[in-house]
N, C-alpha and C. Protein backbone atom coordinates (compact mmCIF):
# COMPACT_ATOMS: atom_id res chain seq x y z
N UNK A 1 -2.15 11.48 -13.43
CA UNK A 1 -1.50 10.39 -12.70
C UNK A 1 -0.20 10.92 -12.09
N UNK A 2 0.15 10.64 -10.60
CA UNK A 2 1.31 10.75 -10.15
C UNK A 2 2.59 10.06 -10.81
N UNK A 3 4.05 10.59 -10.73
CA UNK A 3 5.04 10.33 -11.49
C UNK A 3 4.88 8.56 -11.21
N UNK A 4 5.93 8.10 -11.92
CA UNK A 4 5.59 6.20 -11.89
C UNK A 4 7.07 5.56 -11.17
N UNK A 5 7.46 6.36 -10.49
CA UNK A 5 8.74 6.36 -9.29
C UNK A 5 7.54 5.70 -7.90
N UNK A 6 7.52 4.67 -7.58
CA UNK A 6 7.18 4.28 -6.33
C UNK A 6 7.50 5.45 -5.22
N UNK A 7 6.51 5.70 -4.42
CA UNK A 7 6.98 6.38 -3.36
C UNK A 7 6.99 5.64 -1.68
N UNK A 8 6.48 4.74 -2.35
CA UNK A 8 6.70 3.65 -0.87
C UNK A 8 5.82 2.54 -1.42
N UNK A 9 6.15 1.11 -0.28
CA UNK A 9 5.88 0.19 -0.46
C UNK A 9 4.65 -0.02 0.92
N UNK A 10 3.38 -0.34 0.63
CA UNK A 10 2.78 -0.63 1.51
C UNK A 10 2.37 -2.57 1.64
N UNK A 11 2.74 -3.06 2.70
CA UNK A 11 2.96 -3.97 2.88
C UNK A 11 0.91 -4.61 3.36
N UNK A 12 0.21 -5.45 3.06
CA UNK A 12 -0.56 -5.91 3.91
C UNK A 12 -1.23 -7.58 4.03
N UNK A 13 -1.15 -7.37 5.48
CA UNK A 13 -2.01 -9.02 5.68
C UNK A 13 -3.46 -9.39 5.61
N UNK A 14 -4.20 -9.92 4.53
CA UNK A 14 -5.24 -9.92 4.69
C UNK A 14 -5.89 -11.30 5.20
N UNK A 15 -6.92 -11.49 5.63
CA UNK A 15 -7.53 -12.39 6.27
C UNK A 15 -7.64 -13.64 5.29
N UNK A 16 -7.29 -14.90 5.92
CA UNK A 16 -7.49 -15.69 5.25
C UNK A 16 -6.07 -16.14 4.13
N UNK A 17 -5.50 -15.38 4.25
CA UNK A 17 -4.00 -15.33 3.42
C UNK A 17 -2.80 -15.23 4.14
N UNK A 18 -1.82 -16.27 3.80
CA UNK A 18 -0.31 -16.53 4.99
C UNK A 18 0.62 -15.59 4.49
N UNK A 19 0.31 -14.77 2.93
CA UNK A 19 1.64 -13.69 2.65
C UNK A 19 1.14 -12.63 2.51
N UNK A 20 1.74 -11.18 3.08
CA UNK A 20 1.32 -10.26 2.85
C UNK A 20 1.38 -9.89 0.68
N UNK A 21 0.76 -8.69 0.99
CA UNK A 21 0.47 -8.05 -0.49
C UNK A 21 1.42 -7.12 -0.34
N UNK A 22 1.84 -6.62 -1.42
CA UNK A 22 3.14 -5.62 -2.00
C UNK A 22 2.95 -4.63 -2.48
N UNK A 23 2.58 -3.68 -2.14
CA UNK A 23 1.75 -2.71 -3.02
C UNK A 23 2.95 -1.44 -3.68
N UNK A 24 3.41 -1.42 -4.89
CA UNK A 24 3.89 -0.07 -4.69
C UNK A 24 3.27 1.15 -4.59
N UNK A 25 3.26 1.88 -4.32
CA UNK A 25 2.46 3.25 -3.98
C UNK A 25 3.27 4.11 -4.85
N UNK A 26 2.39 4.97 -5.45
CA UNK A 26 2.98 5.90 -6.37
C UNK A 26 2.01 7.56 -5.80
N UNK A 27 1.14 7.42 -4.95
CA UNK A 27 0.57 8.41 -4.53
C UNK A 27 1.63 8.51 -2.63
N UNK A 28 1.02 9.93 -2.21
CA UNK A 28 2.21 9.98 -0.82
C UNK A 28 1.15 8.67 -0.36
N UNK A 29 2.21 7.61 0.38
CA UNK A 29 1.80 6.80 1.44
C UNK A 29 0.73 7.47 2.36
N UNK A 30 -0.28 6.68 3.22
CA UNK A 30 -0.92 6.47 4.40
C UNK A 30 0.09 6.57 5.58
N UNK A 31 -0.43 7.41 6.37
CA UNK A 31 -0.22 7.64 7.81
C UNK A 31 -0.30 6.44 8.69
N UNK A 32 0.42 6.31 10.06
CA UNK A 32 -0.42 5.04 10.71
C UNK A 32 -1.49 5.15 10.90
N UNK A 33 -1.98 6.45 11.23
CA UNK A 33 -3.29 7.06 11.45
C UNK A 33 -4.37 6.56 10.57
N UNK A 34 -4.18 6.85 9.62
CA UNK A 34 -5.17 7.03 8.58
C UNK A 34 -5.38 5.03 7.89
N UNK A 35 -4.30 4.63 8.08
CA UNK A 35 -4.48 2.92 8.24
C UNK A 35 -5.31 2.45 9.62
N UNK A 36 -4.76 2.68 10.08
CA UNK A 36 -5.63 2.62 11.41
C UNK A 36 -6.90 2.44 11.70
N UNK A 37 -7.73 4.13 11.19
CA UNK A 37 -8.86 4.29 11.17
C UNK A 37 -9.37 3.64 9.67
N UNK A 38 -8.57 3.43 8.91
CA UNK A 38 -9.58 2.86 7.72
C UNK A 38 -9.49 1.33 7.98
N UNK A 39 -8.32 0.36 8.80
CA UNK A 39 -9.32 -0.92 9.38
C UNK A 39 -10.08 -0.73 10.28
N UNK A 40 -10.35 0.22 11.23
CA UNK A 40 -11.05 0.38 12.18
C UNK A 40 -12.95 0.24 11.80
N UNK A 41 -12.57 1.27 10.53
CA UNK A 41 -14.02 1.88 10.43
C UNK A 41 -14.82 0.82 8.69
N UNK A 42 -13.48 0.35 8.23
CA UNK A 42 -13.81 -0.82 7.06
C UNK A 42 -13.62 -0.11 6.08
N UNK A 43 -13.05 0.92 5.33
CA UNK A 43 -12.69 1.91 4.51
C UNK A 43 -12.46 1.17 3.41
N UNK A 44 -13.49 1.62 2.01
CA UNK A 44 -12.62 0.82 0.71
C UNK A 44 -12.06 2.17 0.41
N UNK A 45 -10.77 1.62 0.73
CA UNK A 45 -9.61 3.22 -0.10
C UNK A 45 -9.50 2.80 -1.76
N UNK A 46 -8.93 4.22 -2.41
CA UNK A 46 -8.67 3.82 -3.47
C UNK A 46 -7.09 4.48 -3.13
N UNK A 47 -6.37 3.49 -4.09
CA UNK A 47 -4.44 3.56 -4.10
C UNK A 47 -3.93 3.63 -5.28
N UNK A 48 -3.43 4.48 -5.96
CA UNK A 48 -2.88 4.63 -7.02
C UNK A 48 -1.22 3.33 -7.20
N UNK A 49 -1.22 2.25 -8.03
CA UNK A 49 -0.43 1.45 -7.61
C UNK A 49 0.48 1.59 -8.74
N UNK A 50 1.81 0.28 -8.90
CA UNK A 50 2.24 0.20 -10.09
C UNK A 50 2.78 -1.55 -9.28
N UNK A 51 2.39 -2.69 -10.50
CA UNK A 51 2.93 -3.73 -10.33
C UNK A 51 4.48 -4.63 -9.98
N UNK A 52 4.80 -5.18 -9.06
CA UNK A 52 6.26 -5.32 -9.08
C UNK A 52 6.89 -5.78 -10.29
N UNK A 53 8.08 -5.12 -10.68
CA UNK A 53 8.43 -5.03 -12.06
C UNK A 53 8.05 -4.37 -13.36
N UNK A 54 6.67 -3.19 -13.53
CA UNK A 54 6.86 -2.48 -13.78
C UNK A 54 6.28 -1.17 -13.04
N UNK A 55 6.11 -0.11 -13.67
CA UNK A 55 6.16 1.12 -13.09
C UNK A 55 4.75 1.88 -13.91
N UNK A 56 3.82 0.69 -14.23
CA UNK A 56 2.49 1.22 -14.65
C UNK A 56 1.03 1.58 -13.77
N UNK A 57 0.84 2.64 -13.73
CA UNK A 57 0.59 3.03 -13.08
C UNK A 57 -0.99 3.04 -12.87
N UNK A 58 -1.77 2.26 -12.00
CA UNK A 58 -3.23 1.53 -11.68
C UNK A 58 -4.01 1.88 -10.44
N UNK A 59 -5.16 2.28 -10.82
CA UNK A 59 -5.88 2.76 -9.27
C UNK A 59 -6.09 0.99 -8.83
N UNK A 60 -6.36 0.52 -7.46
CA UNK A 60 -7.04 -0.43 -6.99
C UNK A 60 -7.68 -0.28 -5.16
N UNK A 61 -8.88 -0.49 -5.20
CA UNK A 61 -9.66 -0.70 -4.59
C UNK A 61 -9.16 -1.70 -3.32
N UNK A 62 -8.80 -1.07 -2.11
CA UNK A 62 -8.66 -2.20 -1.22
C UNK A 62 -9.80 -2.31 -0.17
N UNK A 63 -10.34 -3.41 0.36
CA UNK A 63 -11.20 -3.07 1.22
C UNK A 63 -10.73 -3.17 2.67
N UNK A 64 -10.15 -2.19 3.31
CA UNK A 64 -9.45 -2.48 4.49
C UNK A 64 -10.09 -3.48 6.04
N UNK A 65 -11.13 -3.05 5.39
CA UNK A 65 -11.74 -4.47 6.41
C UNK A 65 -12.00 -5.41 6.60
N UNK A 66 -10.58 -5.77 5.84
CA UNK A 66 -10.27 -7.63 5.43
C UNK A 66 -9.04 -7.19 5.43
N UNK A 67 -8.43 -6.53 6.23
CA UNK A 67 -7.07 -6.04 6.55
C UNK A 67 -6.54 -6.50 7.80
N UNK A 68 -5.87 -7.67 8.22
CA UNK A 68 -5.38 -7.40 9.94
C UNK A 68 -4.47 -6.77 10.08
N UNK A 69 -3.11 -6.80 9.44
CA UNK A 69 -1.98 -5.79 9.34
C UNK A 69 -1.31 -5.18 8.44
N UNK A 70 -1.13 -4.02 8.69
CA UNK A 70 0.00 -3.25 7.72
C UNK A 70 1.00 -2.45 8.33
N UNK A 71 1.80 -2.43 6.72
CA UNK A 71 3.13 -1.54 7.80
C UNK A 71 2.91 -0.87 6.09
N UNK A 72 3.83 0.57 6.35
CA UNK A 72 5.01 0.92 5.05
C UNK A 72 6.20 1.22 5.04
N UNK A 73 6.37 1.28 4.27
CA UNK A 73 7.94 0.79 3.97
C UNK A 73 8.74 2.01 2.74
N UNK A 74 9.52 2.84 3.26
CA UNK A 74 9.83 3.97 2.40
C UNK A 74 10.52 3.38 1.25
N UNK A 75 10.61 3.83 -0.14
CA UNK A 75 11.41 3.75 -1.10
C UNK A 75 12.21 4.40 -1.23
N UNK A 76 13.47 4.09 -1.64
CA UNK A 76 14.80 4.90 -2.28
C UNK A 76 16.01 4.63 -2.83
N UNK A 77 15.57 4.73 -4.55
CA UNK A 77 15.65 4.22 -5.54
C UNK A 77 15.38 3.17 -5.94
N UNK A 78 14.41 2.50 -5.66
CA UNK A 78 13.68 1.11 -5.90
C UNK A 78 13.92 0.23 -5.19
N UNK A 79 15.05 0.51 -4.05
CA UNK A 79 15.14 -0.72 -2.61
C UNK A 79 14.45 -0.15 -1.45
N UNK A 80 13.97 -1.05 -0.81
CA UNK A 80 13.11 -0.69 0.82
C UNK A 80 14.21 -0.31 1.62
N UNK A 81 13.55 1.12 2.78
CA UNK A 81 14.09 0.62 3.67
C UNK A 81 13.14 0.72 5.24
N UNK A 82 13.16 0.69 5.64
CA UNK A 82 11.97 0.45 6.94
C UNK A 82 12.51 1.39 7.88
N UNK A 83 11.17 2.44 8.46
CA UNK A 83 11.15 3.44 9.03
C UNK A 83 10.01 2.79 10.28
């Protein structure tokens, strides 16, 4: 398992839902690229996560093709900041 320090926050909107999801990422973040092509093409990624508030560390299954938007969002020291 990668260290349990968030390395970014991936943000997403899924269909059918008015708030995005919060993901911390503990593996290196997704490219725009690579988001891109995995709503493009319907990609179930797997994401190494950790829940807000703690720092345990969980694979989960997203199916990006129930994805309309995402962004990420760099970490540093446990506050966002947007790149």
């Amino acid at each position: 398992m990668p260290d349990s320090k968030p390395m970014a926050e991936l943000h997403l909107r899924v269909v059918g839902q008015t708030a995005d999801w919060k993901l911390l990422l503990l593996d290196e973040p997704p490219t725009e690229d690579q988001l891109a092509g995995w709503m493009q093409n319907g990609v179930v990624a797997r994401l190494v996560v950790a829940e807000q508030g703690s720092n345990q560390p969980h694979t989960l299954l997203v199916n990006f093709s129930l994805v309309v938007s995402a962004r990420v969002v760099a970490t540093v020291r446990g506050r966002g900041i947007t790149f």
